[in-house]
Protein backbone atom coordinates (compact mmCIF):
# COMPACT_ATOMS: atom_id res chain seq x y z
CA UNK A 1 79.12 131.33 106.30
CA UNK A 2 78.66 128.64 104.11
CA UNK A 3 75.03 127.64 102.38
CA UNK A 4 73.10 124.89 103.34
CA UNK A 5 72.90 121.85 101.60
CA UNK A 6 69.56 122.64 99.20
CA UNK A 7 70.51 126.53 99.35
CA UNK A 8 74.17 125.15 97.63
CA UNK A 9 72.38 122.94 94.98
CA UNK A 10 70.29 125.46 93.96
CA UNK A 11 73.00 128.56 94.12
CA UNK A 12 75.51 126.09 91.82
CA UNK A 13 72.41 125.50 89.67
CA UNK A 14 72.14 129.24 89.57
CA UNK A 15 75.49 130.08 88.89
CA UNK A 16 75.23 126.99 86.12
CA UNK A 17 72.45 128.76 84.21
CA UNK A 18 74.06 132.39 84.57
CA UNK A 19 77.46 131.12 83.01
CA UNK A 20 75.79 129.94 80.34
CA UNK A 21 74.06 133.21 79.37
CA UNK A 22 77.47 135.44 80.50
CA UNK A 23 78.96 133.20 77.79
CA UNK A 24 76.67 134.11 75.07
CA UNK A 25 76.64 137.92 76.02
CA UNK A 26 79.20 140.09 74.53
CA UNK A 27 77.41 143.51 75.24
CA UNK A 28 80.13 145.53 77.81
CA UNK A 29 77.47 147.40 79.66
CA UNK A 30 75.42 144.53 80.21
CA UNK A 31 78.68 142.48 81.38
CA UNK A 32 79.56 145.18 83.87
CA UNK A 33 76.15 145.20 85.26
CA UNK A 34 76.31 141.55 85.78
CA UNK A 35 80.02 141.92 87.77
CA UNK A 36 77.66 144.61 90.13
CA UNK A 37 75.07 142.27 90.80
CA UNK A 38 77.43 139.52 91.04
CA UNK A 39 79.42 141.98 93.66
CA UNK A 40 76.38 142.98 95.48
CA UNK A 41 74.64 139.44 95.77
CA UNK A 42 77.89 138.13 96.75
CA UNK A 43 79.15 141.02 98.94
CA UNK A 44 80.50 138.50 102.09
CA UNK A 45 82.99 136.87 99.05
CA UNK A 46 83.39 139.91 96.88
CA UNK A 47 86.85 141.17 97.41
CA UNK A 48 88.39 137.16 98.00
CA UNK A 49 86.44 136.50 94.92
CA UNK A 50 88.17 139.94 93.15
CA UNK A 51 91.58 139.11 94.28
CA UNK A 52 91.31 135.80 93.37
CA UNK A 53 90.43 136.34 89.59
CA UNK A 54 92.80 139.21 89.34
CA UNK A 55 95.81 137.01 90.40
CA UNK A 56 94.38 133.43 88.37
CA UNK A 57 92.55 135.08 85.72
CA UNK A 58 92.42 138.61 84.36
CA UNK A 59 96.55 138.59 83.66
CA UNK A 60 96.70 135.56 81.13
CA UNK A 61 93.09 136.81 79.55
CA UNK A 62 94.96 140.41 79.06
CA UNK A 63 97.46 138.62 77.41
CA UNK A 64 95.03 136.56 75.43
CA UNK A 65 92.96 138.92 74.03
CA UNK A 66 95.55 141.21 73.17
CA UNK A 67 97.65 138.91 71.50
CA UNK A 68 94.61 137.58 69.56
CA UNK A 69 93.65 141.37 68.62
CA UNK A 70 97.37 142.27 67.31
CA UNK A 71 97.24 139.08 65.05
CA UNK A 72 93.74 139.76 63.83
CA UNK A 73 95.13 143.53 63.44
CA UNK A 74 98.03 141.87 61.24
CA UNK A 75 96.01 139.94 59.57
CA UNK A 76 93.37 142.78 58.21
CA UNK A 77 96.34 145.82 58.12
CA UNK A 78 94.12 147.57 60.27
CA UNK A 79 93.27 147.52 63.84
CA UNK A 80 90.20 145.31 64.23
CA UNK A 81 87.42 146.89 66.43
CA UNK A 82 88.24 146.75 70.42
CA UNK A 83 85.12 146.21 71.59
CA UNK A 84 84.36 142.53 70.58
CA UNK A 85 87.90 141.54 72.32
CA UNK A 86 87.20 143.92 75.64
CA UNK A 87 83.64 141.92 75.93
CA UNK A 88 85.72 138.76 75.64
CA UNK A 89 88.08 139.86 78.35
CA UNK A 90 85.43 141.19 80.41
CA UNK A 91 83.44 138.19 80.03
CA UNK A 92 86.15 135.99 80.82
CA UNK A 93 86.77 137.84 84.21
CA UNK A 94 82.73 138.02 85.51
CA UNK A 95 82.41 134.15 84.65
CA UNK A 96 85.39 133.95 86.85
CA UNK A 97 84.53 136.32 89.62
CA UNK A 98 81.22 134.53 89.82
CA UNK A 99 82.61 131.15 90.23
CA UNK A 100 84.88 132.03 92.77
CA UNK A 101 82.20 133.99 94.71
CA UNK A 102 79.78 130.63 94.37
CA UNK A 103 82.65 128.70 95.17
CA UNK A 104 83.17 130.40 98.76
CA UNK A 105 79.96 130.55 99.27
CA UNK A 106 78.55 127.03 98.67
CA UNK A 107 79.66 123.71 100.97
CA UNK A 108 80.48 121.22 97.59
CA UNK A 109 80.81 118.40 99.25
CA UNK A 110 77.29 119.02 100.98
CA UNK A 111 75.57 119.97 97.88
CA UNK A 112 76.63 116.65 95.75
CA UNK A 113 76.13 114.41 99.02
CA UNK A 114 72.84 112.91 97.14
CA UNK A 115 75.37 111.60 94.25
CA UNK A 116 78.26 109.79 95.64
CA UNK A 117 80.50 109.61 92.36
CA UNK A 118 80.12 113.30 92.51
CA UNK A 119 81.44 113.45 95.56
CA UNK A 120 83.64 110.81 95.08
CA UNK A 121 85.12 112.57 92.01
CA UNK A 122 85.07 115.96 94.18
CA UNK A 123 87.90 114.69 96.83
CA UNK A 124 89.93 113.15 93.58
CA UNK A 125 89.90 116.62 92.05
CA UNK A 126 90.58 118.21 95.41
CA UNK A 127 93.46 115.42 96.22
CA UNK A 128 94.84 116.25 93.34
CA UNK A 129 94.69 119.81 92.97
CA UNK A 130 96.80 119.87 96.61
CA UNK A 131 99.28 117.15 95.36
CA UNK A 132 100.06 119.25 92.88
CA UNK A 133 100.07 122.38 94.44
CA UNK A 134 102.34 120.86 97.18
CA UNK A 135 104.72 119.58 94.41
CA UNK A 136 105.07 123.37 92.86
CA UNK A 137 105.57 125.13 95.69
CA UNK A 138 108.22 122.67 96.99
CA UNK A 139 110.17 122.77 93.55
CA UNK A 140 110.20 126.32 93.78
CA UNK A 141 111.79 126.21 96.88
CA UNK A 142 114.32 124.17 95.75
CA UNK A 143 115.12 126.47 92.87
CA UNK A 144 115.41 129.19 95.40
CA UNK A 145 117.80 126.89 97.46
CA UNK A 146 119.86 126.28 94.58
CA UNK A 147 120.71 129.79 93.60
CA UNK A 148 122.42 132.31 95.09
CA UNK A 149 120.36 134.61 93.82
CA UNK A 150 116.38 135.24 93.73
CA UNK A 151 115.01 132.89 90.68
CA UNK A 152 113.61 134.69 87.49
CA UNK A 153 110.49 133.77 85.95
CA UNK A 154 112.71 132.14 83.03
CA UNK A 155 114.74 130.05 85.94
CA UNK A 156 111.34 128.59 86.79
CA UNK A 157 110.80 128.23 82.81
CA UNK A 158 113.84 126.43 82.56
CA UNK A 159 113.55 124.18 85.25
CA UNK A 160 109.50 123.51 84.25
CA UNK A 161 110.31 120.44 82.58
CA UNK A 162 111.74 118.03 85.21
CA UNK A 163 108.85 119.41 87.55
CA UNK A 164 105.87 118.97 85.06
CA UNK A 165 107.18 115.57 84.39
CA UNK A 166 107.33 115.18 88.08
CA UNK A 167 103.57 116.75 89.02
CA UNK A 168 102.63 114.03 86.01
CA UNK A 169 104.37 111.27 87.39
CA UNK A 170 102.59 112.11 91.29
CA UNK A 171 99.06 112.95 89.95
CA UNK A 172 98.55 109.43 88.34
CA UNK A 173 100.38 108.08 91.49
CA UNK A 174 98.11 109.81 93.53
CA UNK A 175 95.29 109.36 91.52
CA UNK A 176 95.81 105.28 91.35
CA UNK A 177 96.16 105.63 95.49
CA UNK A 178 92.96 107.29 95.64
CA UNK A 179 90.80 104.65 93.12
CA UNK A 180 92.97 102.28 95.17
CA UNK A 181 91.36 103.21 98.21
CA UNK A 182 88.04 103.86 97.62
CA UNK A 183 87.89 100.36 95.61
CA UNK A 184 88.94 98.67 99.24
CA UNK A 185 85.82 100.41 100.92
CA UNK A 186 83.55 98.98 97.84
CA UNK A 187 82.81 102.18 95.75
């Protein structure tokens, strides 16, 4: 059930206020006690919230931090210490959990209905967003189509270059359809 419109302004301002001290908190107990709270406040979004941010998030963060710890380890000829890059990675993932969780949880377009370019900016962002989203999932289709077997990750690789050029080419199309429109009802 989604918040009201003065209970989603003030749980965005919230969630506002507790990215900004996640972000400047690198202690790991005190990051996984804000994950807990953020689990049990949010319980109703919790495991959405969890599955999204291990699929989006925690896989290209792994790869992040470890690659950044390996160079830094090449760089000093010793391993640097893990627990400044685990904090990082665990940050990373609570910031993200939390947004998700606030995300389900608040109505957007309700909440910024007192500041219409907000809004107005809102269903751009969204518009786009599904455009593009569209556009991937049809190209990968196509790949599949195409071959006569299953596609790799590196047959999506090599084909990402036509397609990006392609979500480029629709996302200004789109968004000069949307400005377009919203000029015609005198925004």
């Amino acid at each position: 059930m989604k918040a009201g419109p003065r209970s989603s302004r003030l749980l965005l301002l919230a969630w506002l206020l507790a990215c900004f001290v996640l972000s400047a908190t690198s202690d790991l107990p005190w990051l996984g006690a804000a994950f807990a709270a953020a689990a049990l406040i949010f319980w109703r979004q919790a495991a959405r919230a969890a599955r999204r941010t291990l699929i989006s998030v925690v896989p290209l963060t792994a790869f992040v931090v470890a690659a950044s710890w390996a160079y830094t380890g090449l760089l000093l000829d010793q391993p640097p210490p893990w627990r400044a890059y685990a904090a990082l990675g665990l940050r990373a993932a609570v910031i993200a959990f939390l947004t998700f969780a606030v995300l389900g949880a608040v109505d957007l377009l309700a909440a910024l209905a007192p500041w219409p370019t907000l809004s107005r900016l809102l269903v751009v962002t969204l518009a786009q967003i599904h455009a593009l989203r569209l556009l991937a999932r049809e190209s990968w289709l196509g790949l599949q189509s195409r071959l006569p077997r299953r596609p790799s990750a590196r047959d999506g690789l090599r084909n990402a270059g036509g397609v990006t050029a392609t979500m480029l080419t629709l996302a200004a199309r789109n968004a000069r359809d949307i400005t377009d429109a919203l000029r015609a009802r005198g925004f």
